[in-house]
PDB file of N, CA and C in Angstrom:
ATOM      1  N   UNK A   1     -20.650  11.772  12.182  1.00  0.00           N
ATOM      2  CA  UNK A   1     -21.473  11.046  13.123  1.00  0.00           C
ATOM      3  C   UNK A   1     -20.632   9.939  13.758  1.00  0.00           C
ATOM      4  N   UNK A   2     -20.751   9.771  15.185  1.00  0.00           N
ATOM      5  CA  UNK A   2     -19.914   8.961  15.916  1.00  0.00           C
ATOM      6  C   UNK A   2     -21.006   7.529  16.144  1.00  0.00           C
ATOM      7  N   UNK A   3     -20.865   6.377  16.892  1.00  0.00           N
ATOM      8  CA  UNK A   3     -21.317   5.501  17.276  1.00  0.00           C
ATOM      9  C   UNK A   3     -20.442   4.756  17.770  1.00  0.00           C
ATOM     10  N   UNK A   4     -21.066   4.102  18.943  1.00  0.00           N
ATOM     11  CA  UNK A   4     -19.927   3.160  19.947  1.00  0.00           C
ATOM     12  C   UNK A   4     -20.983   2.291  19.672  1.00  0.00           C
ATOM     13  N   UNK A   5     -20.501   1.343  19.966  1.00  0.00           N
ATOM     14  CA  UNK A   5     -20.704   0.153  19.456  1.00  0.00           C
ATOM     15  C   UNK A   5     -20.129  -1.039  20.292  1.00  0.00           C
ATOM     16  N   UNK A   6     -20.543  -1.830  20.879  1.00  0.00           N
ATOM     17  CA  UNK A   6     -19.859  -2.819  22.362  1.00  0.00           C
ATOM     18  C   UNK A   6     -19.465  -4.155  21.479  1.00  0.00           C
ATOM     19  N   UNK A   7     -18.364  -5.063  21.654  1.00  0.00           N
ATOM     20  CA  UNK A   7     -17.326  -5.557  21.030  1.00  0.00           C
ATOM     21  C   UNK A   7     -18.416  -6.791  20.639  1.00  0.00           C
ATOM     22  N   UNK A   8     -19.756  -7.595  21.110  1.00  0.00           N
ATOM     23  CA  UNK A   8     -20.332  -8.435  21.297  1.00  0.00           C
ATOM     24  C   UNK A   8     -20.970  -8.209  19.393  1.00  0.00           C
ATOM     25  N   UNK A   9     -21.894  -6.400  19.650  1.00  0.00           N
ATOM     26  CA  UNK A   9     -22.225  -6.258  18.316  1.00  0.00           C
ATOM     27  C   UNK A   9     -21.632  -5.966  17.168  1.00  0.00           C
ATOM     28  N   UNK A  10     -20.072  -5.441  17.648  1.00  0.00           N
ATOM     29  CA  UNK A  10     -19.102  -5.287  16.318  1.00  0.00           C
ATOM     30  C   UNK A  10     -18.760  -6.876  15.720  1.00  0.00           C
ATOM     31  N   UNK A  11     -18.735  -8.323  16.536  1.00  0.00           N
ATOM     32  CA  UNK A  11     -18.490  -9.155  15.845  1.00  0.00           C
ATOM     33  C   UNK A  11     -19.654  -9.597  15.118  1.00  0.00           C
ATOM     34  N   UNK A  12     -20.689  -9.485  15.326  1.00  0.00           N
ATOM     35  CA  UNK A  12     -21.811 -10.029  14.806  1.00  0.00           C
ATOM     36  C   UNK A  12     -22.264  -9.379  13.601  1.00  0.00           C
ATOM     37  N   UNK A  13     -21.670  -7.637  13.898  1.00  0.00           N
ATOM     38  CA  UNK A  13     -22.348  -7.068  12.007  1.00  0.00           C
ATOM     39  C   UNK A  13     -20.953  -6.049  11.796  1.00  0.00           C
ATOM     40  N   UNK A  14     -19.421  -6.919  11.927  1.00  0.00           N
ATOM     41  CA  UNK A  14     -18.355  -6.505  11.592  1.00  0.00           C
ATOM     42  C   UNK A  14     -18.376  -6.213  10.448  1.00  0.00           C
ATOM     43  N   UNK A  15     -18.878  -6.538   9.268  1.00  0.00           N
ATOM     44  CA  UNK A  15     -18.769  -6.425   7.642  1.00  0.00           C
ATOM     45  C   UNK A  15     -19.620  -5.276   7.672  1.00  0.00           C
ATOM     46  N   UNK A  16     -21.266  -5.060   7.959  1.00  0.00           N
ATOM     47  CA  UNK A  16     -22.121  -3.599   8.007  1.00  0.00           C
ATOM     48  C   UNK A  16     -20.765  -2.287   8.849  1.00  0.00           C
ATOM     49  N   UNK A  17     -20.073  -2.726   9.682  1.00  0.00           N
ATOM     50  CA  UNK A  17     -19.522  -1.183  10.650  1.00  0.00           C
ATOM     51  C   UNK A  17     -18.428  -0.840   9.230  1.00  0.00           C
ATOM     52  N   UNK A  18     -17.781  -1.976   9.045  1.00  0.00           N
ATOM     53  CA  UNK A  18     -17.024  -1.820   7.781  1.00  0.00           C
ATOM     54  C   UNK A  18     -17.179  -0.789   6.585  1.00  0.00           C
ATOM     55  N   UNK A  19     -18.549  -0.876   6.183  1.00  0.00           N
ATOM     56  CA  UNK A  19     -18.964  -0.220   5.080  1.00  0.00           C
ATOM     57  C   UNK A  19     -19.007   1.174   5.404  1.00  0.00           C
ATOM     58  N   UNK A  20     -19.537   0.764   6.811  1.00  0.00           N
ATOM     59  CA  UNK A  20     -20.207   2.508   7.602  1.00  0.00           C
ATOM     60  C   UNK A  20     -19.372   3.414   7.389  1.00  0.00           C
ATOM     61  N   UNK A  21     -17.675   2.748   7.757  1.00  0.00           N
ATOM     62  CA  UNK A  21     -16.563   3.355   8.210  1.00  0.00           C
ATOM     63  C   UNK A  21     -16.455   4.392   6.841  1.00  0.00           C
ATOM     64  N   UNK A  22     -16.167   3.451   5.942  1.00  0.00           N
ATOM     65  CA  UNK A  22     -15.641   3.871   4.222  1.00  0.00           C
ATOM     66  C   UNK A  22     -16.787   4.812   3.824  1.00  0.00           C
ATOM     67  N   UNK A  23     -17.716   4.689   4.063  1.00  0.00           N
ATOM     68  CA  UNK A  23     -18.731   5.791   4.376  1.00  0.00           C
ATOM     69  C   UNK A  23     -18.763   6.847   5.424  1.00  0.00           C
ATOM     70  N   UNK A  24     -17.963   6.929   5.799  1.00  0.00           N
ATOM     71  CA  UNK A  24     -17.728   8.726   6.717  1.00  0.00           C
ATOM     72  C   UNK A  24     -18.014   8.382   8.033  1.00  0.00           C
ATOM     73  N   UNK A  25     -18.471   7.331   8.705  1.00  0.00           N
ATOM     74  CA  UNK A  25     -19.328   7.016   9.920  1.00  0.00           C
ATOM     75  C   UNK A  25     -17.897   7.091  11.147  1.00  0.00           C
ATOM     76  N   UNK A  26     -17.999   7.466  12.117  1.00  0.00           N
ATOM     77  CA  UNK A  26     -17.047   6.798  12.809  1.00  0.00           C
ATOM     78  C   UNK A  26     -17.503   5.583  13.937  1.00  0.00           C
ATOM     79  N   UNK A  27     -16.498   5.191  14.313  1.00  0.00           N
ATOM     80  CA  UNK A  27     -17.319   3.899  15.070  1.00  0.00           C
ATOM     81  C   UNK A  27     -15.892   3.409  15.572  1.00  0.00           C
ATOM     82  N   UNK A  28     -16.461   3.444  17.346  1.00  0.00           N
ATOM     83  CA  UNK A  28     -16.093   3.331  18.529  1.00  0.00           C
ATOM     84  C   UNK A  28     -16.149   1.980  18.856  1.00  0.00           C
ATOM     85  N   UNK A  29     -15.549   0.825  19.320  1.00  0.00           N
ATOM     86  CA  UNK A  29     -15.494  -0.074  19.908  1.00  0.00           C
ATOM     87  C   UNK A  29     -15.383  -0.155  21.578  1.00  0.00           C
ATOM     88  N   UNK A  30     -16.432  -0.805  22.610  1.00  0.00           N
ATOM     89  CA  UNK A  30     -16.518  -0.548  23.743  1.00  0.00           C
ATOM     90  C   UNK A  30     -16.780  -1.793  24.088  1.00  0.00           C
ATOM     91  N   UNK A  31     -15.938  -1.844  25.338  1.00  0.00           N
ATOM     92  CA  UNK A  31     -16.397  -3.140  26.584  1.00  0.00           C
ATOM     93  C   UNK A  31     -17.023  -2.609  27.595  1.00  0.00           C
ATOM     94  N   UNK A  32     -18.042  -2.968  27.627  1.00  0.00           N
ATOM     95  CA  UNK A  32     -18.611  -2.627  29.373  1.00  0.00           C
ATOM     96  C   UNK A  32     -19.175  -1.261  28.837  1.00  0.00           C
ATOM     97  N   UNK A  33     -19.184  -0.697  28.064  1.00  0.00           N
ATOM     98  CA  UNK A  33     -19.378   0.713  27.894  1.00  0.00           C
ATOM     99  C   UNK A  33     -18.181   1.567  27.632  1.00  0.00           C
ATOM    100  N   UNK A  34     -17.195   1.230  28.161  1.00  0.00           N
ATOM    101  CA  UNK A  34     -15.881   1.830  27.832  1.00  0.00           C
ATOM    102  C   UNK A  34     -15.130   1.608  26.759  1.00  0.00           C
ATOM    103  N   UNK A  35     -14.573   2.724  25.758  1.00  0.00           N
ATOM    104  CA  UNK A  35     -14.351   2.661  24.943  1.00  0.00           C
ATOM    105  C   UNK A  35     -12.995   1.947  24.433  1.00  0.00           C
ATOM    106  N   UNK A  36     -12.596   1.125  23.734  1.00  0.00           N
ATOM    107  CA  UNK A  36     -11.226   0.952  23.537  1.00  0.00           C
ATOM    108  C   UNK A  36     -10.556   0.731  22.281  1.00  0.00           C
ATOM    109  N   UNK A  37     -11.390   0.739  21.047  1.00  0.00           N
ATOM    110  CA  UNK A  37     -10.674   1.231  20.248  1.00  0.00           C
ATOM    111  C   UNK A  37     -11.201   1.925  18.685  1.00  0.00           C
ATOM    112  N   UNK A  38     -10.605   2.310  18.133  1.00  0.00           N
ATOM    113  CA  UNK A  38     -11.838   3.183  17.255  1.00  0.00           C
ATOM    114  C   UNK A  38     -11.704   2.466  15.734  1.00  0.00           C
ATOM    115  N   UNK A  39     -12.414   2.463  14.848  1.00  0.00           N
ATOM    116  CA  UNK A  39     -12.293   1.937  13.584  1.00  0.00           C
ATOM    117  C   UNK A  39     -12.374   2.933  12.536  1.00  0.00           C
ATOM    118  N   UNK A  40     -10.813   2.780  11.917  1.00  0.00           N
ATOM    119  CA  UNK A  40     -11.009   3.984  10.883  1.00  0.00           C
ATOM    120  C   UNK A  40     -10.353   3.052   9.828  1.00  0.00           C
ATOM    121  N   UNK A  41     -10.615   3.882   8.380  1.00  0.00           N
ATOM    122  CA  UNK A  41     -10.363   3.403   6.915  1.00  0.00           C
ATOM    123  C   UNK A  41      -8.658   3.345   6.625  1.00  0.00           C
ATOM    124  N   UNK A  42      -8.170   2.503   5.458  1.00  0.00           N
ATOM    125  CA  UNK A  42      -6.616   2.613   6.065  1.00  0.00           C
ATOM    126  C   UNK A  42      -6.445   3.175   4.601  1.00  0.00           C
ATOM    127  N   UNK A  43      -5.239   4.132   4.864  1.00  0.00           N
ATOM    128  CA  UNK A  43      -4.756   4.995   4.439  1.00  0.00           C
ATOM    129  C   UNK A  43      -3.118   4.309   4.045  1.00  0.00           C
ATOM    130  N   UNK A  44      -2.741   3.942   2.735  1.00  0.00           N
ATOM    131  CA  UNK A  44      -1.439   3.958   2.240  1.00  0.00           C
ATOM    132  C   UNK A  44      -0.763   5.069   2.929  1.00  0.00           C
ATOM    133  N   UNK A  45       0.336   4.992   3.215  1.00  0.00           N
ATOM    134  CA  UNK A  45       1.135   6.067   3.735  1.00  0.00           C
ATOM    135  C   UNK A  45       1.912   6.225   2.107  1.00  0.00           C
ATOM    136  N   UNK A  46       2.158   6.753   1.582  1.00  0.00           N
ATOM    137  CA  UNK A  46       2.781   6.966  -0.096  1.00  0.00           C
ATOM    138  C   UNK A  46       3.988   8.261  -0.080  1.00  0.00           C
ATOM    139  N   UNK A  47       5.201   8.026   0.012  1.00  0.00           N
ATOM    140  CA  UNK A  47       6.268   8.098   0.207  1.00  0.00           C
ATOM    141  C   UNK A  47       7.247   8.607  -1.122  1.00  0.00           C
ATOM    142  N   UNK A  48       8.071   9.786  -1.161  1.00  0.00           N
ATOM    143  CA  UNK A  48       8.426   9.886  -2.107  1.00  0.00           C
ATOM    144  C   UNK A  48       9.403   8.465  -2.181  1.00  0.00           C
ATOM    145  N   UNK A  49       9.670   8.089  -3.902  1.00  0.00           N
ATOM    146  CA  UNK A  49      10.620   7.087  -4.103  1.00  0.00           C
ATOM    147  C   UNK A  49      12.255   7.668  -4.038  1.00  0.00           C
ATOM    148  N   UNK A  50      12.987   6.703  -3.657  1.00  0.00           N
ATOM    149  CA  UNK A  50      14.418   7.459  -3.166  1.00  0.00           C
ATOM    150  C   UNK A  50      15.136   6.666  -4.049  1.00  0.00           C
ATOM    151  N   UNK A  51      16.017   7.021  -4.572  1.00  0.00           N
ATOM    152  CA  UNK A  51      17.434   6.363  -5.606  1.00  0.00           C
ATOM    153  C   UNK A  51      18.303   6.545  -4.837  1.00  0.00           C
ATOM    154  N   UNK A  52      19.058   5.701  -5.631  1.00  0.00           N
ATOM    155  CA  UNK A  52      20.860   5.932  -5.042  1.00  0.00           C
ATOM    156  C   UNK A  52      21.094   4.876  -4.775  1.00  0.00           C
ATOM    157  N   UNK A  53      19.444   3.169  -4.280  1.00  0.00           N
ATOM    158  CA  UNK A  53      20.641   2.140  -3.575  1.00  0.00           C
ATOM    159  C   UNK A  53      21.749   1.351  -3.761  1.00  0.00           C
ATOM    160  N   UNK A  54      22.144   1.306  -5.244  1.00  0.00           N
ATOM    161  CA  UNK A  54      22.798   0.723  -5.518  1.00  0.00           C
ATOM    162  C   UNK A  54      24.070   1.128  -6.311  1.00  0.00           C
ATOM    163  N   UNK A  55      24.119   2.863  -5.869  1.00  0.00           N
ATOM    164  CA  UNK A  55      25.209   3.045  -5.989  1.00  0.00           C
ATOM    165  C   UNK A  55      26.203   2.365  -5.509  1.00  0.00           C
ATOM    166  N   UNK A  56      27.244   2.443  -6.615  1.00  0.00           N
ATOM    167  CA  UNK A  56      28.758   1.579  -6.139  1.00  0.00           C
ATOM    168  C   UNK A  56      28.851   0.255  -6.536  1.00  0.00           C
ATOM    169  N   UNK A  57      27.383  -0.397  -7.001  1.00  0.00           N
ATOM    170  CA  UNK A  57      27.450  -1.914  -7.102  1.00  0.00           C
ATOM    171  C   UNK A  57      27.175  -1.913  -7.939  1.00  0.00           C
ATOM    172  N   UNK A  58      27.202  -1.451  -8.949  1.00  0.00           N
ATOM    173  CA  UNK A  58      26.904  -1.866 -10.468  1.00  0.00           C
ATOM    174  C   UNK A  58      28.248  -1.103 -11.572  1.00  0.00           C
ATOM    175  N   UNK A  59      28.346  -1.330 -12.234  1.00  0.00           N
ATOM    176  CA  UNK A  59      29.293  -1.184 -13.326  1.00  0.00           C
ATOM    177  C   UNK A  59      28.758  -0.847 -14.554  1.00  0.00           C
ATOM    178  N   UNK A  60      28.543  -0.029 -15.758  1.00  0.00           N
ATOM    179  CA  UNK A  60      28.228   0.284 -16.670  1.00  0.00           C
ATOM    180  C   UNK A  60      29.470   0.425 -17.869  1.00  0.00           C
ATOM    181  N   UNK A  61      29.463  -0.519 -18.264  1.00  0.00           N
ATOM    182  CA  UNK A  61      31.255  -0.226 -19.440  1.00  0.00           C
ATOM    183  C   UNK A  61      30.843   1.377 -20.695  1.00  0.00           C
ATOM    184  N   UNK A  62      32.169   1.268 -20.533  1.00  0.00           N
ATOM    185  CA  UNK A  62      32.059   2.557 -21.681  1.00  0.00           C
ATOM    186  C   UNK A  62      31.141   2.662 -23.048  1.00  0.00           C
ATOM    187  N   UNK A  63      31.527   1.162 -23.089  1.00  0.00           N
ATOM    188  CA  UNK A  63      31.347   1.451 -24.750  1.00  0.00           C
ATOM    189  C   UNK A  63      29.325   0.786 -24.874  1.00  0.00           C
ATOM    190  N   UNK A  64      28.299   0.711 -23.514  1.00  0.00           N
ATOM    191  CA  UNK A  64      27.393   0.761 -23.401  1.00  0.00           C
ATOM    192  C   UNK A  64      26.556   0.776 -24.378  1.00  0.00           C
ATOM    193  N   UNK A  65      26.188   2.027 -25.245  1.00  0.00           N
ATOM    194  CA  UNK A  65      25.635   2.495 -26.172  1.00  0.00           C
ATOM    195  C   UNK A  65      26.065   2.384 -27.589  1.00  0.00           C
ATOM    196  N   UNK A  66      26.955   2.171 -27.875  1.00  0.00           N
ATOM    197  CA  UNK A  66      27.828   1.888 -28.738  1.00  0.00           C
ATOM    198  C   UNK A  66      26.782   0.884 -30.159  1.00  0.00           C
ATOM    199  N   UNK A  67      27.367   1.353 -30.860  1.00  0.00           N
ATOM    200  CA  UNK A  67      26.284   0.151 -31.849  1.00  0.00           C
ATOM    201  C   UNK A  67      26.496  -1.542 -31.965  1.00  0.00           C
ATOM    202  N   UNK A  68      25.312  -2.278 -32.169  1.00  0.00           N
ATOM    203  CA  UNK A  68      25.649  -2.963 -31.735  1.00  0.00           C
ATOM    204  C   UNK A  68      26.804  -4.103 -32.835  1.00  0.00           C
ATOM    205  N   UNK A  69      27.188  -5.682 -33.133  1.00  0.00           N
ATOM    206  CA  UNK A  69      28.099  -5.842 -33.268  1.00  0.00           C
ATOM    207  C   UNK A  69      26.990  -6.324 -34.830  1.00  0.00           C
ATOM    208  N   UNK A  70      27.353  -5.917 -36.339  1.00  0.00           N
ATOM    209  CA  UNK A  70      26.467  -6.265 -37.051  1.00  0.00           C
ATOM    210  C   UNK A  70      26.154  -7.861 -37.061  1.00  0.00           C
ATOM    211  N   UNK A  71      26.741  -8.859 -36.741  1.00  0.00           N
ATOM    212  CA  UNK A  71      25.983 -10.503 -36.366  1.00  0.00           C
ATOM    213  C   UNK A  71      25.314 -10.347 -35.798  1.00  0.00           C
ATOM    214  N   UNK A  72      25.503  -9.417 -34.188  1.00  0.00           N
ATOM    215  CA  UNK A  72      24.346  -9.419 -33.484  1.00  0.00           C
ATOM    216  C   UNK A  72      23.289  -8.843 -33.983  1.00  0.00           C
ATOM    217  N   UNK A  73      23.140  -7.791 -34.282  1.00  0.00           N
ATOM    218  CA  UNK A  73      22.151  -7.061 -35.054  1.00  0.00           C
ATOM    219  C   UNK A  73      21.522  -7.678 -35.606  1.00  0.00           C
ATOM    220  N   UNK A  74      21.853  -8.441 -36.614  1.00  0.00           N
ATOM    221  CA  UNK A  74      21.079  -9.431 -37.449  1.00  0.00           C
ATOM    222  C   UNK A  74      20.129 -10.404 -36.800  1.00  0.00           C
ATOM    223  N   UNK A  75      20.451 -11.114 -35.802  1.00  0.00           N
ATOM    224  CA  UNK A  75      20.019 -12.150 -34.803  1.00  0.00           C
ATOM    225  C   UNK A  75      18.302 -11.616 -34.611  1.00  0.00           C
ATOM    226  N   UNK A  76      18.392 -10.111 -34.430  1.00  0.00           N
ATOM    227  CA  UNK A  76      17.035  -9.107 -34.354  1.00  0.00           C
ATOM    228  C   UNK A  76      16.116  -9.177 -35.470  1.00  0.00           C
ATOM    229  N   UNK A  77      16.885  -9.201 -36.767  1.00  0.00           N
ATOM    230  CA  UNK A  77      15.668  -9.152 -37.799  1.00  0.00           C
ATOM    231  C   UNK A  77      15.552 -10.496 -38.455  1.00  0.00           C
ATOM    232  N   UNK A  78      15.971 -11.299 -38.230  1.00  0.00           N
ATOM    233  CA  UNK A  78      15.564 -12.680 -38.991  1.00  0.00           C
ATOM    234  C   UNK A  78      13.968 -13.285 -39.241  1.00  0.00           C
TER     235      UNK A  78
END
């Protein structure tokens, strides 16, 4: 279901067209009778996530994983 709607009564029951919208309604904004712009629900655009940016700028040493140094270790269970 469509409805136009003239810009005078969209400010006055802007929060009711609101609800309408999120409710399936569509709804037309008009001056003079002429239409100019339409009100629809907003939609995340959701994007696969991309890696890689920081290839080259980071450094990882070898011995990474390595166990750790037993003082340090200890520092953990006290």
């Amino acid at each position: 279901m469509m409805r136009i709607i003239n810009i005078h009564d969209a400010k006055t029951h802007f929060s009711k067209l609101v609800a309408d919208v999120l409710n399936g309604v569509e709804i037309v904004i008009a001056r003079s009778g002429k239409p100019l712009v339409k009100l629809i629900p907003y939609k995340e655009k959701l994007e696969p996530r991309k890696g890689g940016q920081l290839r080259g700028m980071l450094r990882v040493s070898d011995d990474f994983d390595d166990p750790l140094p037993k003082e340090v270790e200890d520092t953990f269970y006290q």
